[in-house]
Protein backbone atom coordinates (compact mmCIF):
# COMPACT_ATOMS: atom_id res chain seq x y z
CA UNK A 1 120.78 20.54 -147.60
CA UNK A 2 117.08 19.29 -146.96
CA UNK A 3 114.47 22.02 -148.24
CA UNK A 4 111.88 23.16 -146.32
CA UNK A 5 109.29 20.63 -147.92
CA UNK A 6 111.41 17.77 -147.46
CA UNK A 7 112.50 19.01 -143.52
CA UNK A 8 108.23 18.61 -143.20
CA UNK A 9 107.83 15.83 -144.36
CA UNK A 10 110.21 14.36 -142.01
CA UNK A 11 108.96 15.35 -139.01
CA UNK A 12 105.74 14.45 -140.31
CA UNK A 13 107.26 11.20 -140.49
CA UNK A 14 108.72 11.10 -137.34
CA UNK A 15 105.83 12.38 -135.30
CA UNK A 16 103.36 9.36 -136.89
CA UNK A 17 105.71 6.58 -136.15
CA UNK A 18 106.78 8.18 -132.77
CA UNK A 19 102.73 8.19 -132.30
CA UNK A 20 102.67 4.57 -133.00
CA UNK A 21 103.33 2.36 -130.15
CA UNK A 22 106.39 -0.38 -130.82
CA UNK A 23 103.53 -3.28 -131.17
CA UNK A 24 102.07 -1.43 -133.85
CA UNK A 25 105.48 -0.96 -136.03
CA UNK A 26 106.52 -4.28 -135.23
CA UNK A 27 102.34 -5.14 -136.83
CA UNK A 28 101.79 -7.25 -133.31
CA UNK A 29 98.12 -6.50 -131.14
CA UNK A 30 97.24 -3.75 -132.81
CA UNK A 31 93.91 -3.55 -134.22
CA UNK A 32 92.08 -0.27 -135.72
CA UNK A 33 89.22 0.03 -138.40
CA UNK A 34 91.75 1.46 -141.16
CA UNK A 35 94.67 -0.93 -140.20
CA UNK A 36 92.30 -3.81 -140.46
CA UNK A 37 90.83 -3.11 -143.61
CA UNK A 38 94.33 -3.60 -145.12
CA UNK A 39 94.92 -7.29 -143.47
CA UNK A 40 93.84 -10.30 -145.97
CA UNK A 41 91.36 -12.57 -144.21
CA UNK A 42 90.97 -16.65 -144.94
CA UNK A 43 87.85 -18.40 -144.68
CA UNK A 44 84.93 -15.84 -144.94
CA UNK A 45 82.62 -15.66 -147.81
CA UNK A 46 80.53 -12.67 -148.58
CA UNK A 47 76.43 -13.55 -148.63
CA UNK A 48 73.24 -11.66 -148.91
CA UNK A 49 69.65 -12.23 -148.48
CA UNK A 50 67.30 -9.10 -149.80
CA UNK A 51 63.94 -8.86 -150.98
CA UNK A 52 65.21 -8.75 -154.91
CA UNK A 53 62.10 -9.34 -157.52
CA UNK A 54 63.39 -13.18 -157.72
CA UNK A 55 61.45 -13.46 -161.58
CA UNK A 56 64.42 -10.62 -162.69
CA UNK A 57 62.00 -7.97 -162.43
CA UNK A 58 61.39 -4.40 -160.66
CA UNK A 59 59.16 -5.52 -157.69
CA UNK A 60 62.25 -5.89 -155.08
CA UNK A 61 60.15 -5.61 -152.17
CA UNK A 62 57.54 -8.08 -149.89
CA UNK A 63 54.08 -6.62 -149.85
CA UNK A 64 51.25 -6.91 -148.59
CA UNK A 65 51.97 -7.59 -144.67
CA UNK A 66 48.96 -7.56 -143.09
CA UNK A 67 48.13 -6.31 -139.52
CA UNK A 68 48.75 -9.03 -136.84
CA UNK A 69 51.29 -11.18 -139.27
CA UNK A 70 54.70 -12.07 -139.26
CA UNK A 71 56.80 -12.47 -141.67
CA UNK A 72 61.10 -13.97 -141.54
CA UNK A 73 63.00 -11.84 -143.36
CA UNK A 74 66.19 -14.18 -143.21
CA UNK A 75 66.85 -17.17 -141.93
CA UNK A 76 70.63 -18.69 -142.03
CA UNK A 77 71.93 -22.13 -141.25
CA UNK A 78 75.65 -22.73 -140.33
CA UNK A 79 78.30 -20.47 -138.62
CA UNK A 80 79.03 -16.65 -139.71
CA UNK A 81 78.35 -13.13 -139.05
CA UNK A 82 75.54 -10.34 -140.08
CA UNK A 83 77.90 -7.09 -141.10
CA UNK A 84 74.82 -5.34 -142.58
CA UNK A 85 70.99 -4.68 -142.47
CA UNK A 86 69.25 -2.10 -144.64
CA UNK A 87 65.45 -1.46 -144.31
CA UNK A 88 62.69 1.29 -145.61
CA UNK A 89 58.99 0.62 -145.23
CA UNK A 90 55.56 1.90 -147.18
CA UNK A 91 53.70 3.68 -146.55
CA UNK A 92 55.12 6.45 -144.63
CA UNK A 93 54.72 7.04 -141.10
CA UNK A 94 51.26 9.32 -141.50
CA UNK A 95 49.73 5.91 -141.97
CA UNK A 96 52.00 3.78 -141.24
CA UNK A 97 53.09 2.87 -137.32
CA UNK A 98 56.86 2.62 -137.03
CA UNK A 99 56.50 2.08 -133.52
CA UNK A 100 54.54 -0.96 -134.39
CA UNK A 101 56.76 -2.89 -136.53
CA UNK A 102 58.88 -5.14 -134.58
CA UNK A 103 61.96 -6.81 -135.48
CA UNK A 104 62.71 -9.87 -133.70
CA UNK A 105 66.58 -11.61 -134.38
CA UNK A 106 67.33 -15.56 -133.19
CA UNK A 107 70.77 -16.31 -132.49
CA UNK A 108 72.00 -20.84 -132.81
CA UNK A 109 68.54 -21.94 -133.06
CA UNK A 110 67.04 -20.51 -129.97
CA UNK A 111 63.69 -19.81 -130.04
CA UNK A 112 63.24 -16.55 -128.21
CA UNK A 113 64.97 -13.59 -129.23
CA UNK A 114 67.59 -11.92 -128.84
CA UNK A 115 66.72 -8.75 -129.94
CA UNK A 116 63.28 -7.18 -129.81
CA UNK A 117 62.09 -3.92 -130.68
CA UNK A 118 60.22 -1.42 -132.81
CA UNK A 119 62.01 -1.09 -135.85
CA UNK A 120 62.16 3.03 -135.63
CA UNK A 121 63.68 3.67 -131.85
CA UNK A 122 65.57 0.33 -133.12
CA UNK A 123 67.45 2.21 -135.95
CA UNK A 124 67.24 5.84 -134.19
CA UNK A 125 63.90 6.91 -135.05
CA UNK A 126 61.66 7.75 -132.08
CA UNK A 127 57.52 7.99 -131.89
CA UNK A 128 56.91 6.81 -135.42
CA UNK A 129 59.01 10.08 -136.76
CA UNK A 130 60.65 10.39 -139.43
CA UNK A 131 64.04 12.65 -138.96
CA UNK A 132 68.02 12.06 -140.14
CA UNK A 133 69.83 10.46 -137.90
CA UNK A 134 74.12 9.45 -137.88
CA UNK A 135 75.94 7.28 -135.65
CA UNK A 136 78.96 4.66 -136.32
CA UNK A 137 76.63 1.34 -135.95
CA UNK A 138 73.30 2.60 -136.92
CA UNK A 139 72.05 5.62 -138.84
CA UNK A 140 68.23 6.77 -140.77
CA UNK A 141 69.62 7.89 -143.96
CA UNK A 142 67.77 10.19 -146.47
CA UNK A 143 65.23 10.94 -147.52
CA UNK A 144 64.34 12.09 -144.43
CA UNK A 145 64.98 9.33 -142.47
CA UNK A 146 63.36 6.61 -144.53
CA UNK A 147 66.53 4.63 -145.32
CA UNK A 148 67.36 2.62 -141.90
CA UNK A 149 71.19 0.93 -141.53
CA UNK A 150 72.98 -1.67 -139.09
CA UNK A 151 76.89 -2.21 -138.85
CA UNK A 152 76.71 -4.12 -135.69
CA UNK A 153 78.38 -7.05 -135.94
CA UNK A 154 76.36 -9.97 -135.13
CA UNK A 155 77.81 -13.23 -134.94
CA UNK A 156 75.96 -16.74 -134.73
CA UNK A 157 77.33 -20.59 -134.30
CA UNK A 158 74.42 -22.22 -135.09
CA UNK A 159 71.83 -20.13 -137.67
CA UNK A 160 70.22 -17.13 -137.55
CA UNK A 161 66.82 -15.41 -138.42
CA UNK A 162 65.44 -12.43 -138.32
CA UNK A 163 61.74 -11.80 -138.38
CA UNK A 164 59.06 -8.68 -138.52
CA UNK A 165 55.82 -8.61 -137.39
CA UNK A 166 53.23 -6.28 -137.75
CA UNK A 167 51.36 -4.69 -134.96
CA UNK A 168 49.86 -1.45 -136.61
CA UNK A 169 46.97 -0.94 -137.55
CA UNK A 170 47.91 -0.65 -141.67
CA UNK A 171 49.37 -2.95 -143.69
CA UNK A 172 52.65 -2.84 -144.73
CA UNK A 173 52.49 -2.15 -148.64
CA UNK A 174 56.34 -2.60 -149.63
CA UNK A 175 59.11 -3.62 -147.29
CA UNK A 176 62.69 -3.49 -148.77
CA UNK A 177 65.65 -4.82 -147.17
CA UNK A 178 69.15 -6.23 -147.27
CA UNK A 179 70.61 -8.82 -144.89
CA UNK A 180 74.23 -9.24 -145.60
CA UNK A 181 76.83 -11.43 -144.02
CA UNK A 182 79.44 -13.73 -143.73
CA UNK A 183 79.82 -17.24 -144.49
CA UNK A 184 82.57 -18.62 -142.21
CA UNK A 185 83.61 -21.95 -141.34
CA UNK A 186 84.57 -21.46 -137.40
CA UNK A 187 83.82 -18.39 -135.88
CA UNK A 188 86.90 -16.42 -133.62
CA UNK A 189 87.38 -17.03 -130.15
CA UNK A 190 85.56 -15.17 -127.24
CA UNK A 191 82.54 -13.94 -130.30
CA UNK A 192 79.69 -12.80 -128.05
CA UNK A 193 76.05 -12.59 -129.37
CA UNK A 194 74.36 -9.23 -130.13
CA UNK A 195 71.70 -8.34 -128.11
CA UNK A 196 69.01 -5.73 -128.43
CA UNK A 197 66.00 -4.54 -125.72
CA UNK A 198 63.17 -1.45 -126.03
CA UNK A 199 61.87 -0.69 -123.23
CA UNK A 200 58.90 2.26 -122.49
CA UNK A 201 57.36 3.28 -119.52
CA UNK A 202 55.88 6.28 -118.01
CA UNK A 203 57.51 7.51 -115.44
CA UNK A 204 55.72 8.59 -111.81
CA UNK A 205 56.29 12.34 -110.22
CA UNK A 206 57.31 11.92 -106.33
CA UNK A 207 54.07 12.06 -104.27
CA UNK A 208 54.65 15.93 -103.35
CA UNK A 209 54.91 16.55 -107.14
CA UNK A 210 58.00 17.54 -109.70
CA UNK A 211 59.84 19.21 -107.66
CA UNK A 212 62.80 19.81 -110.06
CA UNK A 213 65.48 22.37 -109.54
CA UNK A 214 63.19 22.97 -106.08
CA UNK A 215 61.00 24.99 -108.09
CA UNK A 216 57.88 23.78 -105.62
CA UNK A 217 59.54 22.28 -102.73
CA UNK A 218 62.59 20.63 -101.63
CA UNK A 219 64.24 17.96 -103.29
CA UNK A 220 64.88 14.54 -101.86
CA UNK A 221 68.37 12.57 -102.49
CA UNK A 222 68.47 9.50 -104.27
CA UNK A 223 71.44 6.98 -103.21
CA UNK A 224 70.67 3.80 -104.18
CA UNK A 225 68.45 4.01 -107.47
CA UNK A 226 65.43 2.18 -106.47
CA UNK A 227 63.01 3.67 -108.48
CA UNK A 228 64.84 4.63 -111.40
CA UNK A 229 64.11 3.71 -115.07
CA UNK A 230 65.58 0.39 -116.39
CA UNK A 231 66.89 0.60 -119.86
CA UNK A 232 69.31 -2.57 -119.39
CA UNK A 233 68.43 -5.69 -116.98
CA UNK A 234 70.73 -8.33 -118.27
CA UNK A 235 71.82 -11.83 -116.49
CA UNK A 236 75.09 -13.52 -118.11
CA UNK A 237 78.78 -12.00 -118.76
CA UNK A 238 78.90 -9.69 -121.45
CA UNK A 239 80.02 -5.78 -122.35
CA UNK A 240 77.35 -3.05 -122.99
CA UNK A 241 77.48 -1.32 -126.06
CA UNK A 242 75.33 1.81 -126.19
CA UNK A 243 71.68 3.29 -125.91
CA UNK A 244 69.15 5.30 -127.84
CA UNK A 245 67.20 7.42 -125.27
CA UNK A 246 63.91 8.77 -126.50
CA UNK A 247 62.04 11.22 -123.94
CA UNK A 248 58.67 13.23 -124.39
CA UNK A 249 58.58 15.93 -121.66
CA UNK A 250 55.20 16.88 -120.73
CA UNK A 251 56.54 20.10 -119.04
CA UNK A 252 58.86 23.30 -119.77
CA UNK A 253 60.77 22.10 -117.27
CA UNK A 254 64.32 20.59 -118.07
CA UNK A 255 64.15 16.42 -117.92
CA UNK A 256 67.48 16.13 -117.43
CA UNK A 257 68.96 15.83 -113.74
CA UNK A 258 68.62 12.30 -113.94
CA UNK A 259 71.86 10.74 -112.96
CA UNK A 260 72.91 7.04 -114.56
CA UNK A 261 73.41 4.22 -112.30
CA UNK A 262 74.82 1.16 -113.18
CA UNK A 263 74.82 -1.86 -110.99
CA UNK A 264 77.41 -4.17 -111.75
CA UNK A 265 77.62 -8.48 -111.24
CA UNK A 266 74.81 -7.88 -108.38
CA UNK A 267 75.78 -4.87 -106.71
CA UNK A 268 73.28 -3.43 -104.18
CA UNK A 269 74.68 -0.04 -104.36
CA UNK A 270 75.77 1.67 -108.02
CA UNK A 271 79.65 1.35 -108.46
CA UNK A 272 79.04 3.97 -111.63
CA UNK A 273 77.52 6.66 -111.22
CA UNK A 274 76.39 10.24 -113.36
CA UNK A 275 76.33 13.82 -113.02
CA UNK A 276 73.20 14.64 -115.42
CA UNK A 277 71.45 13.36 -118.26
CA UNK A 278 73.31 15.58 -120.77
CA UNK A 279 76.54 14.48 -119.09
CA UNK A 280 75.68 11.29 -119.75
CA UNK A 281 75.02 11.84 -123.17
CA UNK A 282 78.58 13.68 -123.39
CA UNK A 283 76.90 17.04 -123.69
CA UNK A 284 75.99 20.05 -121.36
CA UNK A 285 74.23 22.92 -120.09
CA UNK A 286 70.79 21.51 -120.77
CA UNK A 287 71.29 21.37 -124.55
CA UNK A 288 68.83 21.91 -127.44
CA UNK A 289 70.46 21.72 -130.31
CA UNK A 290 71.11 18.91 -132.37
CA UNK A 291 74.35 17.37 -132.59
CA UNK A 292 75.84 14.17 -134.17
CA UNK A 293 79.20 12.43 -133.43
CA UNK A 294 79.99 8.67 -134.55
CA UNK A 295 79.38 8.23 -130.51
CA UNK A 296 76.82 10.32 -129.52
CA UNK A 297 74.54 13.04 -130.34
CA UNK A 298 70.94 14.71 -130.39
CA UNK A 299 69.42 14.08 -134.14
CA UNK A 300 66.01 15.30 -132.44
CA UNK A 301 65.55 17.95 -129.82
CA UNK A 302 62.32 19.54 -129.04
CA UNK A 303 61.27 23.12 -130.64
CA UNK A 304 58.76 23.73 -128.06
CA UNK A 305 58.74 25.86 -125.06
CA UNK A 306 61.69 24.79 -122.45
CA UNK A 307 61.77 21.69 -122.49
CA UNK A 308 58.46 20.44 -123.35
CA UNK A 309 58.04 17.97 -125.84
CA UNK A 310 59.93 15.70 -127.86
CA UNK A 311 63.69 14.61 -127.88
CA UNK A 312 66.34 11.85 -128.89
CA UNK A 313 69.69 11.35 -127.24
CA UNK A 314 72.26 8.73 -128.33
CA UNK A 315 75.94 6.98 -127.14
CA UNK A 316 77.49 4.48 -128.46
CA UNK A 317 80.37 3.16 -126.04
CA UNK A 318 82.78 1.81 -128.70
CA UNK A 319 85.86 2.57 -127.17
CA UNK A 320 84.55 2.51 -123.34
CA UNK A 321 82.11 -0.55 -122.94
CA UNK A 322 81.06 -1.49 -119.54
CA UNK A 323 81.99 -5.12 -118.91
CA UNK A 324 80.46 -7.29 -116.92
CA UNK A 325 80.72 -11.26 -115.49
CA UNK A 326 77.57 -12.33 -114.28
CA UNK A 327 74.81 -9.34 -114.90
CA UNK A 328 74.42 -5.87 -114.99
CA UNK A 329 71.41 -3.63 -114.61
CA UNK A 330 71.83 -0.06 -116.14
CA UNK A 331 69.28 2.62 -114.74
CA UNK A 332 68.80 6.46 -115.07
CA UNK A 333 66.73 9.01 -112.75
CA UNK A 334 63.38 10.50 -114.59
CA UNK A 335 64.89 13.62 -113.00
CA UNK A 336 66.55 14.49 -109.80
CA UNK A 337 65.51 11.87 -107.32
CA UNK A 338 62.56 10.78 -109.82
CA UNK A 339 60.56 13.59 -109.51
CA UNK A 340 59.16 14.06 -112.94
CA UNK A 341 56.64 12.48 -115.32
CA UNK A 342 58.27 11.66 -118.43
CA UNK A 343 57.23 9.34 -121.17
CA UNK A 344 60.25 7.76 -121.83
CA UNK A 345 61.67 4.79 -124.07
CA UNK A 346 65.03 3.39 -124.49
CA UNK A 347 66.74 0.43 -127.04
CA UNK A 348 70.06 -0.93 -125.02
CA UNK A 349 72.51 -2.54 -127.13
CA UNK A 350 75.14 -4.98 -126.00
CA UNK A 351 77.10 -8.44 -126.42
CA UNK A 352 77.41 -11.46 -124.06
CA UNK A 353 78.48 -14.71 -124.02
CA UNK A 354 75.66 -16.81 -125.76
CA UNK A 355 72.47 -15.78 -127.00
CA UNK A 356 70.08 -15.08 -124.08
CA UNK A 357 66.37 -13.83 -123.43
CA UNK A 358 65.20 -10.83 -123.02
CA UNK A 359 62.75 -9.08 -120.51
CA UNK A 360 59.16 -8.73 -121.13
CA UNK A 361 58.61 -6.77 -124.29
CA UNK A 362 56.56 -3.40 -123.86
CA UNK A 363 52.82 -3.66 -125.36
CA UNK A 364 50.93 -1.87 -127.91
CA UNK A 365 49.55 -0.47 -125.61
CA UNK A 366 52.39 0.36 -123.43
CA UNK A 367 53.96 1.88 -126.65
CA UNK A 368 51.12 4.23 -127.30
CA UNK A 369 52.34 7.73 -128.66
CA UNK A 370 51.69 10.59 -125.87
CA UNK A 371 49.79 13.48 -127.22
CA UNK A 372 51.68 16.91 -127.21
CA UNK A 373 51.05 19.40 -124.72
CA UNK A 374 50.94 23.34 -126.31
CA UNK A 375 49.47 26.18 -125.60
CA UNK A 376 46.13 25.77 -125.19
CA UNK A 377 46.82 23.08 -122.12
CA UNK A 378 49.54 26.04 -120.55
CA UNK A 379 46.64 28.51 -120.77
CA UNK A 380 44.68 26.21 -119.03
CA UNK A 381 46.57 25.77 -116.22
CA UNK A 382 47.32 29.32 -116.37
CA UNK A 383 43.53 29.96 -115.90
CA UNK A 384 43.71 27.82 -112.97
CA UNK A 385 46.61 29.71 -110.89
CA UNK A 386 44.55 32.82 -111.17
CA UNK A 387 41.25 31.36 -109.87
CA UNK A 388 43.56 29.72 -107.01
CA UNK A 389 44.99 33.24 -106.61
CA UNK A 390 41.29 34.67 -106.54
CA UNK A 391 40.97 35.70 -109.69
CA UNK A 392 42.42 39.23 -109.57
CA UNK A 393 42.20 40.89 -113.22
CA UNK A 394 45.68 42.45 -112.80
CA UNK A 395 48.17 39.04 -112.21
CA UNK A 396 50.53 38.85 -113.99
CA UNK A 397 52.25 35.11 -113.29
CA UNK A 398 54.95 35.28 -110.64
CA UNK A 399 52.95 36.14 -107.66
């Protein structure tokens, strides 16, 4: 007679090979991170580039990057595949622009990039700040966000290099980093090339102001997206891969009735379309708490009044890309209809067939860090409502 133990185990048993569809027992199309790490692999040989102290000793980092230059970090020849990046910077971001370091990458010789960004909203760290952050493919590590990580796979036919350049106004006194890949002699079928694009703009309030939530007028509809922010404009066939969303809110109110619209091989109209920022983002309710899931997540939300101020949003769409065959553009409402100012910036990730240039990169000067609004610039306005309400000594604020 079976014990209780062994009657446990069983169905134990039973239920995890009853989960397993008959491809996987029979080991045929089946393909998981943990079943993969198991299966032996021909051909591929582990290589690195860092910024080791090449005489053998302690000074493992480049130095001394001045304002205006640019500097390759790693450049590859042949046929393989980045698994890797690490990267932390000095000084710190009090001196320090994070927004202002960009990291370029070159896919099979081309000589524009593929990827092109600031290297914080890159790795998940928004306005040059500093704050831990934990996704599957990227994450800003500890202490306190200063240890930046890729595990996107990037693959490349033809070479590869990857290049900084440095736009702030400081020079960069130490810049550590690891580039590992791997050396293969033919890459697998169907491989598409890694792309990366940061894009910042701020947004414009409807002509009859923010009229969110019809706080100060009626709201208009918004069918076809016209005037909504791009985050992804991309020509070629491809799947889209995820999207750190960094918005500064200039008022308490909430930012985020934006629906996504995603226009799909040349659509006119959206064939996808949202319910909400935060629904977007997998979340709800106007949330302000932070959050972190391997897919999405909030590593920064703002600790100001409502919704004013800073916060960071993430998704990663590793089990639900959105495919595409000739182009898609990916767009999101600055609130409902577009009716709010919003200083917002985005990095879209995705893959496509061969390695293929990007939009216009944002300026400095496009980039520029918003100041915060408080309560000194609330008591201003407040100052204003009761002159425009004639100045009464006794109002209160909802008259």
């Amino acid at each position: 007679m079976m014990t209780i133990r062994q009657f446990t185990l069983c169905i134990l048993l039973f239920g995890a090979m009853s989960w397993f569809p008959a491809n996987v027992r029979a080991q045929d199309n089946f393909s998981s991170e943990m079943y993969d790490l198991a299966k032996l692999k021909n051909g591929m040989r582990n290589k690195r580039i860092s910024s080791y102290d090449q005489t053998g000793g302690n000074r493992d980092h480049l130095s001394n990057i001045k304002p205006g230059e640019t500097r390759t970090i790693a450049e590859i020849s042949g046929t393989g595949m980045i698994s890797h990046i690490w990267i932390t910077i000095a000084p710190d971001p009090r001196r320090l622009n994070r927004n202002d370091i960009i990291i370029r990458m070159y896919w099979d010789g081309s000589d524009y990039p593929s990827v092109e960004s600031p290297v914080g909203p890159f790795f998940g760290q928004g306005w040059n700040e500093q704050y831990n952050y934990a996704s599957l493919p990227l994450s800003a590590g500890p202490g306190n966000g200063t240890g930046l990580s890729s595990y996107f796979a990037m693959p490349f036919a033809k070479g590869a290099k990857i290049e900084i350049e440095n736009q702030a106004d400081h020079q960069i006194d130490a810049f550590y980093f690891y580039v590992d890949y791997y050396e293969m002699k033919k890459l697998p079928d169907d491989m598409g090339r890694f792309h990366a694009w940061y894009n910042h703009e701020l947004t414009e309030a409807l002509p009859e102001g923010e009229t969110e939530w019809a706080v100060i007028g009626p709201q208009r509809e918004n069918r076809d997206g016209a005037n909504n922010y791009v985050f992804a404009d991309i020509k070629g066939k491809g799947h889209f891969v995820g999207i750190n969303y960094y918005v500064h809110c200039p008022t308490p109110m909430w930012y985020g009735e934006g629906d996504d619209m995603w226009f799909i091989d040349g659509e006119k109209m959206p064939s996808l379309i949202g319910t909400g920022t935060e629904d977007f983002f997998n979340t709800s309710w106007c949330p302000k708490e932070k959050f972190s899931h391997p897919h999405f997540g909030y590593p920064r939300v703002n600790d100001d009044i409502g919704w004013l101020g800073r916060t960071h949003v993430y998704r990663f769409f590793i089990n639900d890309p959105v495919f595409f065959e000739k182009s898609l553009k990916a767009t999101i409402e600055h609130g409902h209809a577009n009716n709010l100012t919003l200083d917002m910036a985005t990095v879209a990730y995705w893959y496509q067939s061969e390695a293929c240039k990007l939009p216009p990169a944002p300026s400095k000067e496009d980039r520029k860090l918003k100041p915060f609004i408080g309560v000194s610039e609330i008591h201003k306005w407040r100052n204003e409502w009761r002159k425009s309400k004639g100045n009464d000594p006794k109002l209160w604020g909802n008259e």
